[in-house]
Protein backbone atom coordinates (compact mmCIF):
# COMPACT_ATOMS: atom_id res chain seq x y z
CA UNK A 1 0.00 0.00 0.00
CA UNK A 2 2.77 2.14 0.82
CA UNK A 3 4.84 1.80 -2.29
CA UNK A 4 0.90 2.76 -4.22
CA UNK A 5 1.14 5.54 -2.23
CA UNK A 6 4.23 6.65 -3.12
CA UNK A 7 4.16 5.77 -7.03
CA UNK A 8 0.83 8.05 -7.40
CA UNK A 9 2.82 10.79 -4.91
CA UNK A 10 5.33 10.32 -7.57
CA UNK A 11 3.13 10.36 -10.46
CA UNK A 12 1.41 13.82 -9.21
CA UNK A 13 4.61 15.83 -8.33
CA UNK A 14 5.89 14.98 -12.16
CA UNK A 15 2.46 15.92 -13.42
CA UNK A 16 2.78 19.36 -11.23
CA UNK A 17 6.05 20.63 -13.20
CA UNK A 18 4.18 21.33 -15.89
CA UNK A 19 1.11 22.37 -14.73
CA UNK A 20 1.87 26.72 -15.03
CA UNK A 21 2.60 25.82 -19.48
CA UNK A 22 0.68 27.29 -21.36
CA UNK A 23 0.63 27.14 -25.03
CA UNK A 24 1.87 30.67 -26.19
CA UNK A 25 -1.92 30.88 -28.07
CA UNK A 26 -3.15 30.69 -24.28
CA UNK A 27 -1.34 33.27 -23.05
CA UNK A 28 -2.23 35.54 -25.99
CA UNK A 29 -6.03 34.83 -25.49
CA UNK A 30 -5.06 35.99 -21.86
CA UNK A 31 -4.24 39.55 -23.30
CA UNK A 32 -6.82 39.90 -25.64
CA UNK A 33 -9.41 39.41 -22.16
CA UNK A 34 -6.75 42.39 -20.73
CA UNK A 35 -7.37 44.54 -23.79
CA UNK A 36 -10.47 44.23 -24.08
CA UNK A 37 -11.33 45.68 -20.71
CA UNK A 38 -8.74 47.95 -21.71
CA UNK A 39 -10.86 49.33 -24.95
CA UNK A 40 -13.65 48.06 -25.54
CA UNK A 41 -13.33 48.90 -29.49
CA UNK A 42 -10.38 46.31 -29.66
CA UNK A 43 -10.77 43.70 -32.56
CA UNK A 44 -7.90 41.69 -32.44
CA UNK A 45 -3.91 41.60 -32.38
CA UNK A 46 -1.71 42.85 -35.36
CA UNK A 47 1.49 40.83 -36.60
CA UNK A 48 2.36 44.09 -38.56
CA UNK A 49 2.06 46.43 -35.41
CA UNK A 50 3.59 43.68 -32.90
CA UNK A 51 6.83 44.15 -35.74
CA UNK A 52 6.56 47.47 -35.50
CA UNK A 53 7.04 47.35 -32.25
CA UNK A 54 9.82 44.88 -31.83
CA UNK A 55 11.83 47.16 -34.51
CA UNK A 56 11.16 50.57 -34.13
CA UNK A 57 13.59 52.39 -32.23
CA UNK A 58 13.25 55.24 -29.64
CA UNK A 59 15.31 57.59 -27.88
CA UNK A 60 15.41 57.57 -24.41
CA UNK A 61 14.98 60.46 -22.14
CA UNK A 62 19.33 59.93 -21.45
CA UNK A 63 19.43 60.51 -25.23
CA UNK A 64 20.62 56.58 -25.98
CA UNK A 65 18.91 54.58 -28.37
CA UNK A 66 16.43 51.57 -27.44
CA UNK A 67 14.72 48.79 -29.29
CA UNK A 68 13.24 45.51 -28.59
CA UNK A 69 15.59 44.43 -31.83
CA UNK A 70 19.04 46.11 -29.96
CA UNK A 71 19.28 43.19 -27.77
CA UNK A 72 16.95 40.40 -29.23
CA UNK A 73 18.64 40.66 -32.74
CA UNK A 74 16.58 42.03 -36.06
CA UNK A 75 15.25 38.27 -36.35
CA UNK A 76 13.60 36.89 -33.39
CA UNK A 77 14.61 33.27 -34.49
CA UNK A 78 18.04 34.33 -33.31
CA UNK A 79 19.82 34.35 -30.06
CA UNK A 80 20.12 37.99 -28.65
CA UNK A 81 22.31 39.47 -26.20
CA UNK A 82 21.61 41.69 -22.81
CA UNK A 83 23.80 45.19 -22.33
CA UNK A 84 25.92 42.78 -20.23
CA UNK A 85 26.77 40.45 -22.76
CA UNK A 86 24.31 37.45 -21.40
CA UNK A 87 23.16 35.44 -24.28
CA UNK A 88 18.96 35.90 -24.85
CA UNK A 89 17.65 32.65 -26.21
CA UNK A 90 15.52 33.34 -29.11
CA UNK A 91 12.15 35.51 -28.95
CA UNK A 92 10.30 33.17 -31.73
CA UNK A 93 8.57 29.78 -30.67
CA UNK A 94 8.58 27.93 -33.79
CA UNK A 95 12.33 27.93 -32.72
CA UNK A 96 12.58 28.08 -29.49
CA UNK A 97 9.22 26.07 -28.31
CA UNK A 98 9.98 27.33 -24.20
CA UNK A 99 9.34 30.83 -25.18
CA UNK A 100 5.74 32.59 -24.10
CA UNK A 101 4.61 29.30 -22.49
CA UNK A 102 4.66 30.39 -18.82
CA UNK A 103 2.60 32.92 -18.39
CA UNK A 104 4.06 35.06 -15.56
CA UNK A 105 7.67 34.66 -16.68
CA UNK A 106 6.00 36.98 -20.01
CA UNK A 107 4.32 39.11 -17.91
CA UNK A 108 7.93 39.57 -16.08
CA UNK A 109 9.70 39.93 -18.83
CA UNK A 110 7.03 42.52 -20.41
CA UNK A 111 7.16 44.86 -17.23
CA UNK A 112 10.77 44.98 -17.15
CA UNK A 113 11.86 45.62 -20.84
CA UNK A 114 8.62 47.62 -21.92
CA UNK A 115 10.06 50.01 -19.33
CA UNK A 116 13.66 49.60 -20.87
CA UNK A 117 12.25 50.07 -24.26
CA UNK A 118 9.34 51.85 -24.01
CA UNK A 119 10.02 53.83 -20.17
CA UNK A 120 6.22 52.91 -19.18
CA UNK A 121 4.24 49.96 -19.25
CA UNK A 122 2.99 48.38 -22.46
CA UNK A 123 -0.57 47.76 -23.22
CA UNK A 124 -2.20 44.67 -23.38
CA UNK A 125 -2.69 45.60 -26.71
CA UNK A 126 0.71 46.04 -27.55
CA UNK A 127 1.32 42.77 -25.66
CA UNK A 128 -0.78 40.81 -27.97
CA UNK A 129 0.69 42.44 -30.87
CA UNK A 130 3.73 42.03 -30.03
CA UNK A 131 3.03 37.74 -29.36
CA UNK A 132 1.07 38.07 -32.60
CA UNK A 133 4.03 38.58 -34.23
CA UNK A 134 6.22 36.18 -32.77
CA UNK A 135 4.10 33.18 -33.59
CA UNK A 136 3.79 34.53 -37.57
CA UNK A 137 7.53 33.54 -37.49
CA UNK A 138 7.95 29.99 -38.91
């Protein structure tokens, strides 16, 4: 009985390590719930604006340059690099199949570079977008 109770002890805690993936399409549907408390006129995500996004650059209010692309590379299906020379593993998930599948690591990683990028927050909206365009990368 005791060796049962351990196997389906075992069984459960192997089961648990996956249980916070999500597929990337479930984290976008989150977002689209976000924006559309956000404005209620919002449709649906843009590939084109999400790659708008990732490219365009900005100055920052110390005069340097920022852009999702500056660290993450021009094509998402590369690996990037931080200011501190840490290698980024690639943005895209038809090549790296880890990426956007936990939802609060994105939600982390959104807060903290949107303000790098962006210096505020980013919109669900431009959340979405910005997803949306990942997974149109094959």
């Amino acid at each position: 009985m005791n060796k049962m109770i351990n196997s389906l002890a075992l069984i459960l805690l192997l089961a648990g390590t996956n249980a916070y993936a999500a597929a990337p399409i479930e984290v976008l549907n989150d977002y689209a719930a976000t924006a559309r408390k956000e404005n209620s006129a919002f449709k649906e995500f843009s590939a084109q604006r999400g790659e708008a996004l990732y490219h365009a650059e900005r100055i920052h209010s110390k005069g340097t340059k920022a852009s999702c692309s500056g660290c993450h590379t021009g094509n998402p299906k590369n690996p990037g690099q931080t200011r501190a020379h840490k290698q980024i593993e690639p943005m895209a998930p038809s090549t790296n199949p880890q990426r956007l599948t936990d939802p609060a690591k994105v939600e982390k990683w959104f807060s903290r570079n949107c303000q790098d990028v962006l210096e505020r927050t980013c919109t669900a909206q431009e959340k979405g977008d910005f997803i949306a365009y990942l997974l149109s990368i094959k």
